[in-house]
PDB file of N, CA and C in Angstrom:
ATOM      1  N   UNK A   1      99.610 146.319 116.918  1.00  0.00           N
ATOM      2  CA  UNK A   1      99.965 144.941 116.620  1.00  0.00           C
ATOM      3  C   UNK A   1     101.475 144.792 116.586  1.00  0.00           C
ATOM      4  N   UNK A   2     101.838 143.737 117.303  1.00  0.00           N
ATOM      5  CA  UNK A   2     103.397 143.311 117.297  1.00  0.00           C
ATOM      6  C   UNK A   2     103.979 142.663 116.335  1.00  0.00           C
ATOM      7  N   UNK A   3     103.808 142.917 114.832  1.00  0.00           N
ATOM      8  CA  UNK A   3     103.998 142.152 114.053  1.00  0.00           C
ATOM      9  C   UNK A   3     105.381 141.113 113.860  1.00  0.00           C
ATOM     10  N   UNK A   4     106.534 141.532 114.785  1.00  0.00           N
ATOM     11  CA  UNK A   4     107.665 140.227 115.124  1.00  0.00           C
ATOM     12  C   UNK A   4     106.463 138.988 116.051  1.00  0.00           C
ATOM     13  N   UNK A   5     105.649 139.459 117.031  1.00  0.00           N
ATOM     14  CA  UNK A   5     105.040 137.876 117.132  1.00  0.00           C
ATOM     15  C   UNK A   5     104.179 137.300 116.503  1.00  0.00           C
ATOM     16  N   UNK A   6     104.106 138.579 115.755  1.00  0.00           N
ATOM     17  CA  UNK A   6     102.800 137.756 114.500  1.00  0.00           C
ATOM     18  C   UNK A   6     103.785 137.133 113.453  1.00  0.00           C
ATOM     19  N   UNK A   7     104.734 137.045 113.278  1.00  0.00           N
ATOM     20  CA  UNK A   7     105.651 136.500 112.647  1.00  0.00           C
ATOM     21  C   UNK A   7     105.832 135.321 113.427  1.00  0.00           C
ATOM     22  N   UNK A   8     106.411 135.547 114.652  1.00  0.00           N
ATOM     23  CA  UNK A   8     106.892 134.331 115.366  1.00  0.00           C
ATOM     24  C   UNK A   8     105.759 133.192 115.082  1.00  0.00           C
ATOM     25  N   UNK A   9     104.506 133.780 115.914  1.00  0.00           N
ATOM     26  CA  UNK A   9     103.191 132.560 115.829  1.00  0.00           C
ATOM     27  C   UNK A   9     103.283 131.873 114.605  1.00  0.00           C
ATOM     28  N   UNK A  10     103.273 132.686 113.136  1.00  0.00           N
ATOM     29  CA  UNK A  10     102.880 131.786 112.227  1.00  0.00           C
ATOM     30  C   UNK A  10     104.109 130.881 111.656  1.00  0.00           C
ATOM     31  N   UNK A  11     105.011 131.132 111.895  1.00  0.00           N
ATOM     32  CA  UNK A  11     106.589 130.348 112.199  1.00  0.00           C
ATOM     33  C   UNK A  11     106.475 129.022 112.784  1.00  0.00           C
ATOM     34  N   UNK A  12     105.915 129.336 113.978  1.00  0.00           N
ATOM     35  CA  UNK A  12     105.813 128.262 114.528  1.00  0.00           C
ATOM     36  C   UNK A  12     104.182 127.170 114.180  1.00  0.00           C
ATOM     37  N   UNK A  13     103.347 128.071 113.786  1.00  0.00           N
ATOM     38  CA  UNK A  13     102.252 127.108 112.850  1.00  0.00           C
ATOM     39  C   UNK A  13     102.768 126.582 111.633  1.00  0.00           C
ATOM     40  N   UNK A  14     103.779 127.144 111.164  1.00  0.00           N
ATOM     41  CA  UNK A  14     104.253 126.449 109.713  1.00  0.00           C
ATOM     42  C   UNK A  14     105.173 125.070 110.304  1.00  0.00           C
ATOM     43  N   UNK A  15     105.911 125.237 111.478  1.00  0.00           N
ATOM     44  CA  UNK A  15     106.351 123.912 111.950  1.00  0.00           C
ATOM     45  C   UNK A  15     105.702 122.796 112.150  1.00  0.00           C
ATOM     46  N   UNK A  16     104.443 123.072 112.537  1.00  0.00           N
ATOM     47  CA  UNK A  16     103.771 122.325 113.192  1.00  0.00           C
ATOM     48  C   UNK A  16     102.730 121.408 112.373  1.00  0.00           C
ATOM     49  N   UNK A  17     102.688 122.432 110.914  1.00  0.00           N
ATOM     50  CA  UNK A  17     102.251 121.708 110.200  1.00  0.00           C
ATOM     51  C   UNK A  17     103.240 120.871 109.384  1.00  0.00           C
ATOM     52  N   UNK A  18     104.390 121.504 109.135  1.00  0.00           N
ATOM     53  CA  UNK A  18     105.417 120.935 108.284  1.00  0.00           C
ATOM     54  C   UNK A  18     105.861 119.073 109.033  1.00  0.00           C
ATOM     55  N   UNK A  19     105.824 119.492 110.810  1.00  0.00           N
ATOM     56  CA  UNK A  19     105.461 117.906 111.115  1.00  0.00           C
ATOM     57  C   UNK A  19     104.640 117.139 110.745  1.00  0.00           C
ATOM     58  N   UNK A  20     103.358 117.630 110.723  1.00  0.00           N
ATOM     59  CA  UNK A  20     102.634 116.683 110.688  1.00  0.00           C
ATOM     60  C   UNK A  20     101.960 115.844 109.727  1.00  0.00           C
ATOM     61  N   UNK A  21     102.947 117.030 108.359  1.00  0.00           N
ATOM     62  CA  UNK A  21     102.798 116.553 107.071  1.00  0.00           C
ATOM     63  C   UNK A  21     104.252 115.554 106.769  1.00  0.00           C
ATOM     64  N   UNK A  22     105.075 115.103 107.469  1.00  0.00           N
ATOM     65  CA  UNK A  22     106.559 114.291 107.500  1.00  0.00           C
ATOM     66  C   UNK A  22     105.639 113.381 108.186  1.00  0.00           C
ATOM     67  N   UNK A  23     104.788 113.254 109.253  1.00  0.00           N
ATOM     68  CA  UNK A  23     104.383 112.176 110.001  1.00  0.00           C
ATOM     69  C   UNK A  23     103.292 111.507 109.107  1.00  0.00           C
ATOM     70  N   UNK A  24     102.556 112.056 108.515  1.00  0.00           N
ATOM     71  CA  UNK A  24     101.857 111.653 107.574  1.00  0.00           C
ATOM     72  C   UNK A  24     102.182 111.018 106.135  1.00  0.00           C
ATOM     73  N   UNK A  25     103.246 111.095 106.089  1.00  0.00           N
ATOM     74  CA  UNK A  25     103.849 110.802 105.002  1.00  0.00           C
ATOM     75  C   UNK A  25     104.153 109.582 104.969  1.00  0.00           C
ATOM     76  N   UNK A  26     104.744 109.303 106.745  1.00  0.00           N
ATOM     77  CA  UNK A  26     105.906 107.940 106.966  1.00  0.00           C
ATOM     78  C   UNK A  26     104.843 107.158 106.858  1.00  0.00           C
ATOM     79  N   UNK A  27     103.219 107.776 107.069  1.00  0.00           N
ATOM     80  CA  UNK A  27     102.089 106.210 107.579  1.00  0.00           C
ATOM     81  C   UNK A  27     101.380 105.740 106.409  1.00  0.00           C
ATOM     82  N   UNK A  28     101.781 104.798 106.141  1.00  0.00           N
ATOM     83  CA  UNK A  28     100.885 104.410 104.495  1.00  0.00           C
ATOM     84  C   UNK A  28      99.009 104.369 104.785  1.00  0.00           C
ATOM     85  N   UNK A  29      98.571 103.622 103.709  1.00  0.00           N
ATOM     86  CA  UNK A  29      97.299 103.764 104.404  1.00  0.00           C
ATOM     87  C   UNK A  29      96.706 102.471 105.110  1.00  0.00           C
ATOM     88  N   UNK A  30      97.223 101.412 105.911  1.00  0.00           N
ATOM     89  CA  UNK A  30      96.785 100.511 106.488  1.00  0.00           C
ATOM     90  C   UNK A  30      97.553 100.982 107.967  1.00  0.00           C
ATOM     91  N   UNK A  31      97.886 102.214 108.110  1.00  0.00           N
ATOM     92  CA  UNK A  31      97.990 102.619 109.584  1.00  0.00           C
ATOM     93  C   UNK A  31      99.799 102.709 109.974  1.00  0.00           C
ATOM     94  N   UNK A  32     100.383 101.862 109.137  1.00  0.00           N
ATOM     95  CA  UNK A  32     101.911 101.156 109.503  1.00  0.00           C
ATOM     96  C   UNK A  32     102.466 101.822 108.761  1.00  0.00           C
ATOM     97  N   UNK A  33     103.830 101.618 109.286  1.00  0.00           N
ATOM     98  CA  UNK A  33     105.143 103.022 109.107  1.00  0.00           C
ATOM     99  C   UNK A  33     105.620 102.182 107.429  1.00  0.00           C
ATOM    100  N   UNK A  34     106.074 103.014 106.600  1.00  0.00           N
ATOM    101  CA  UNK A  34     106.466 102.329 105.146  1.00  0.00           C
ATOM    102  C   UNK A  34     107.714 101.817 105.625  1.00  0.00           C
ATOM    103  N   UNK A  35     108.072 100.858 104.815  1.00  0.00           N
ATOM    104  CA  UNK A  35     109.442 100.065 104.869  1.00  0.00           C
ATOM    105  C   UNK A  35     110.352 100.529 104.211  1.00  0.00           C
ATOM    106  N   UNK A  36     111.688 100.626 104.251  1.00  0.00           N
ATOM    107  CA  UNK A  36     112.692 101.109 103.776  1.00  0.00           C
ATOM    108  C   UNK A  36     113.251 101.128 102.406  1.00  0.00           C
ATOM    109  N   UNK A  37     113.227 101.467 101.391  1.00  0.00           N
ATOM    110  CA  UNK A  37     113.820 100.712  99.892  1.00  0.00           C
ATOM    111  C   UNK A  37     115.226 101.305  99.804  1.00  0.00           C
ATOM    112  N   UNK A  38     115.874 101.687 100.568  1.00  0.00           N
ATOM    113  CA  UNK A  38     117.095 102.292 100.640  1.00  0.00           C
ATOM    114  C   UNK A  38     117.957 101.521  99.689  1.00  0.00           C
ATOM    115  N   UNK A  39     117.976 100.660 100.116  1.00  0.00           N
ATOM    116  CA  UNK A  39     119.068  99.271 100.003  1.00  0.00           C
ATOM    117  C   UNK A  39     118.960  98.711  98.589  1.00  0.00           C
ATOM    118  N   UNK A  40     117.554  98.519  97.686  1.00  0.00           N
ATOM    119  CA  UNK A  40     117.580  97.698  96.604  1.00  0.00           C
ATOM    120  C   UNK A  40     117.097  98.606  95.268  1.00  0.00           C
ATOM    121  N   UNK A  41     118.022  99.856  95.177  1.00  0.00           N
ATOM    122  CA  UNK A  41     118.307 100.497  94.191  1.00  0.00           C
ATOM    123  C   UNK A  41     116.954 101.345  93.545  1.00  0.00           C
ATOM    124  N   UNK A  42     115.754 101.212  93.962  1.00  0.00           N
ATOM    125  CA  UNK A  42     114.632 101.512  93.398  1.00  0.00           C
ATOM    126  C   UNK A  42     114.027 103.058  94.236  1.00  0.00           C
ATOM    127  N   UNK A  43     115.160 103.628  94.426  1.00  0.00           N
ATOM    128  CA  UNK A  43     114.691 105.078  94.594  1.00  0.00           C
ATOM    129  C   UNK A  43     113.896 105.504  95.644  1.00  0.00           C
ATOM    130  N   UNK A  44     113.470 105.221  96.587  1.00  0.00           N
ATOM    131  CA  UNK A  44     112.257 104.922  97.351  1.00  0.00           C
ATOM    132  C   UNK A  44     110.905 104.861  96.968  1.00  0.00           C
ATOM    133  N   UNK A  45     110.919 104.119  95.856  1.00  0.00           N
ATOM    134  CA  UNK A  45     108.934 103.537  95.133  1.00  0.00           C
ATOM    135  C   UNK A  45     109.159 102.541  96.522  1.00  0.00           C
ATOM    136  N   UNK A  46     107.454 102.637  96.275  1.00  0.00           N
ATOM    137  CA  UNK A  46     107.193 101.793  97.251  1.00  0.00           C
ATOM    138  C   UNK A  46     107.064 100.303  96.343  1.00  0.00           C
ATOM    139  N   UNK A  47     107.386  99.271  96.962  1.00  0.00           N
ATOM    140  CA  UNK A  47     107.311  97.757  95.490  1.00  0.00           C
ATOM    141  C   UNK A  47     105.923  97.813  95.892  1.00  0.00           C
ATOM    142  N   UNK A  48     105.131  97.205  94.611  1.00  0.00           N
ATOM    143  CA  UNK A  48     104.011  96.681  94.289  1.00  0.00           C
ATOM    144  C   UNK A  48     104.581  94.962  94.132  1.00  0.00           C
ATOM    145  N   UNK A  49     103.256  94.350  94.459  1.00  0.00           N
ATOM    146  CA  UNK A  49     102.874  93.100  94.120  1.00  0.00           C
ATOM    147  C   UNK A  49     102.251  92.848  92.575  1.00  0.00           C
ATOM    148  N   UNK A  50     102.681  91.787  92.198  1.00  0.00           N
ATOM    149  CA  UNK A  50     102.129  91.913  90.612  1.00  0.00           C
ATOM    150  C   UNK A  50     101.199  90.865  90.397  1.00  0.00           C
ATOM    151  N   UNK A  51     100.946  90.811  89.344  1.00  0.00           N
ATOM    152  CA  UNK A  51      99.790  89.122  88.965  1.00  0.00           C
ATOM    153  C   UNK A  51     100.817  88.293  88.649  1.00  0.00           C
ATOM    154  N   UNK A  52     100.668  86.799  88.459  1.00  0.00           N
ATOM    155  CA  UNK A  52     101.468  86.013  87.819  1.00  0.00           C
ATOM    156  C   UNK A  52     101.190  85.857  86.667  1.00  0.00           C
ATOM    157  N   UNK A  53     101.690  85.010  85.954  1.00  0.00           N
ATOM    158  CA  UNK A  53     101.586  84.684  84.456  1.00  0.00           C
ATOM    159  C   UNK A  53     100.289  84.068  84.142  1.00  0.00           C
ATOM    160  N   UNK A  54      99.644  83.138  85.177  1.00  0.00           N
ATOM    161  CA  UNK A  54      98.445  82.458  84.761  1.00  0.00           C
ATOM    162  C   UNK A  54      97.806  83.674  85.440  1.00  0.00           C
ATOM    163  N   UNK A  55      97.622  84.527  85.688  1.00  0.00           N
ATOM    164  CA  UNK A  55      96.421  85.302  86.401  1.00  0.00           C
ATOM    165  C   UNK A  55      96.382  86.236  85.099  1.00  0.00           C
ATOM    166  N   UNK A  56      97.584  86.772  85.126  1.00  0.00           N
ATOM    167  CA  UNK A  56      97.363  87.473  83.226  1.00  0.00           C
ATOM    168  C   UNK A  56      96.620  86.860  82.132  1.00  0.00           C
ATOM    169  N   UNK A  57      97.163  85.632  81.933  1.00  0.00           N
ATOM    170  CA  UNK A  57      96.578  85.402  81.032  1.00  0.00           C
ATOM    171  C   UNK A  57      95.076  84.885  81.341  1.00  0.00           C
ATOM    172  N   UNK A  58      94.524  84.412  82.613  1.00  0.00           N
ATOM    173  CA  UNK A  58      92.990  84.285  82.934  1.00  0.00           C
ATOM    174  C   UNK A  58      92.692  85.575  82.280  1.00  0.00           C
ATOM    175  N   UNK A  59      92.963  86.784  82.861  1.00  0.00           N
ATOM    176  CA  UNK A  59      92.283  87.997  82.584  1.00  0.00           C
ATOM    177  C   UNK A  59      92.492  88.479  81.251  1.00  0.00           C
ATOM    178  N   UNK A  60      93.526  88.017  80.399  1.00  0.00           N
ATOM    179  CA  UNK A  60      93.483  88.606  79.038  1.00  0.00           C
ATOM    180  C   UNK A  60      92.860  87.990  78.140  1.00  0.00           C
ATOM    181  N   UNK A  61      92.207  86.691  78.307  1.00  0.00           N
ATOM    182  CA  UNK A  61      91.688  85.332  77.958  1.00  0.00           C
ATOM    183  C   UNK A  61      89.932  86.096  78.141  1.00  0.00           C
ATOM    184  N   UNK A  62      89.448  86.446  79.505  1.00  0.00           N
ATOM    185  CA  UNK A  62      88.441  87.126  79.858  1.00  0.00           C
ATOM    186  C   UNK A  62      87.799  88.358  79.031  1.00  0.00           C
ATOM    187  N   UNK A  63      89.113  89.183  78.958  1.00  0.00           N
ATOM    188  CA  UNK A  63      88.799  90.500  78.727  1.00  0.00           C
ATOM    189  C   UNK A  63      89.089  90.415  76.584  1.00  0.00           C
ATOM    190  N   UNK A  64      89.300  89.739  76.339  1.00  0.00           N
ATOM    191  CA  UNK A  64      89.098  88.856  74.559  1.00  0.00           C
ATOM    192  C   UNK A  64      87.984  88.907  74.552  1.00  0.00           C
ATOM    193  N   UNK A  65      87.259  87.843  75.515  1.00  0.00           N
ATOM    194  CA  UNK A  65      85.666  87.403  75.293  1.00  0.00           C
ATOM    195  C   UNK A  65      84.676  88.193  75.579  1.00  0.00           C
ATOM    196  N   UNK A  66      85.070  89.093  76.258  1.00  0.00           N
ATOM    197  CA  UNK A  66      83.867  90.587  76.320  1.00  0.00           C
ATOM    198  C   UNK A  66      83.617  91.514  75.662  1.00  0.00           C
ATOM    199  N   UNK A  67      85.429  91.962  74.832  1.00  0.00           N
ATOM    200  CA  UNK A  67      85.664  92.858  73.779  1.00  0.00           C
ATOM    201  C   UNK A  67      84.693  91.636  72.520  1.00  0.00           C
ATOM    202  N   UNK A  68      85.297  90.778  72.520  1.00  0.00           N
ATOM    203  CA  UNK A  68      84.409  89.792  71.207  1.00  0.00           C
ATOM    204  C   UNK A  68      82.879  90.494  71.264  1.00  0.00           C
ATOM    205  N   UNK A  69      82.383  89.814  72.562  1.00  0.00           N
ATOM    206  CA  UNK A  69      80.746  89.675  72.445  1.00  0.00           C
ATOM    207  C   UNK A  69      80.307  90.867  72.495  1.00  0.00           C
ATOM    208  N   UNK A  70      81.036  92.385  72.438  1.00  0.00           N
ATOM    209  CA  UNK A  70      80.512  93.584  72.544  1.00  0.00           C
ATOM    210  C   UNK A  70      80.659  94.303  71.335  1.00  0.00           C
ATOM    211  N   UNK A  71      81.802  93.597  70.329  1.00  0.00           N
ATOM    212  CA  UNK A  71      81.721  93.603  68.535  1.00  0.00           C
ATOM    213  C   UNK A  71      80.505  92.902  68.390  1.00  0.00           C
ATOM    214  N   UNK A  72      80.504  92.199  68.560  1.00  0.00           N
ATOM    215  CA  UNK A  72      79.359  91.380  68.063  1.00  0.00           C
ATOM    216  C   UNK A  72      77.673  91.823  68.386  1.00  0.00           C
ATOM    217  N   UNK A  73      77.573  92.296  69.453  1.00  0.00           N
ATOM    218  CA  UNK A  73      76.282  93.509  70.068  1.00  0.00           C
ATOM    219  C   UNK A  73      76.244  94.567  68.542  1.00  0.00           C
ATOM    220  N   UNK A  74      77.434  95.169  68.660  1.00  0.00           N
ATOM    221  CA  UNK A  74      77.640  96.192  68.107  1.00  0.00           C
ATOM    222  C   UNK A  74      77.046  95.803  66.609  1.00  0.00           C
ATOM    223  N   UNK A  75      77.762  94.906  66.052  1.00  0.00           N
ATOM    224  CA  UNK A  75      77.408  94.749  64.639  1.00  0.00           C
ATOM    225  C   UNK A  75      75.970  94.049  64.722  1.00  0.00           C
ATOM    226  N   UNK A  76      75.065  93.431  65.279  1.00  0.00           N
ATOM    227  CA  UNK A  76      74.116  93.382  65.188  1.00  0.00           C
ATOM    228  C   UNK A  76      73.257  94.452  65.237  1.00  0.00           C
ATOM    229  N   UNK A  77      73.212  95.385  66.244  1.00  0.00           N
ATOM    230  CA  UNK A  77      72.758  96.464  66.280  1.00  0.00           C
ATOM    231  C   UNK A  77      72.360  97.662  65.362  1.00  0.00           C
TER     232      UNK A  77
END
C-alpha cells in the first residue's frame, strides 16, 4: 500500500466534502442563496419576522383563556 496516496485520496475527499458543506450552508431551506447582513451590525443572524402588537396580544388574550379553563378542569376534578 502507497500510503502518500492514501493520504492524497482522503485529502482530497476532505475537500470535497468541506465544499459541499460551504455550499450547503449558503442555501437556506426554501432553495435560495441567504442574504447578506454584513452591513446592519447584527453579526450575520439571519433577521426573523416578528408578530405585531395586535397579533400578541390576540394570542396572549387566547392563551389566558385556555390556561383559565384548564384551572378550572383542574379544580373541578
Amino acid at each position: 500500500m502507497d500510503i502518500e496516496r492514501i493520504v492524497a485520496e482522503l485529502e482530497q475527499e476532505r475537500d470535497r466534502i468541506n465544499q459541499a458543506i460551504a455550499s450547503l450552508k449558503g442555501i437556506n431551506s426554501y432553495g435560495s442563496t441567504r442574504k447578506s447582513t454584513a452591513g446592519n451590525g447584527r453579526s450575520g443572524r439571519q433577521l426573523r419576522g416578528g408578530m405585531s402588537a395586535g397579533a400578541r396580544k390576540r394570542l396572549s388574550e387566547t392563551m389566558k383563556k385556555r390556561w383559565a379553563e384548564k384551572r378550572k378542569k383542574a379544580k373541578s376534578s
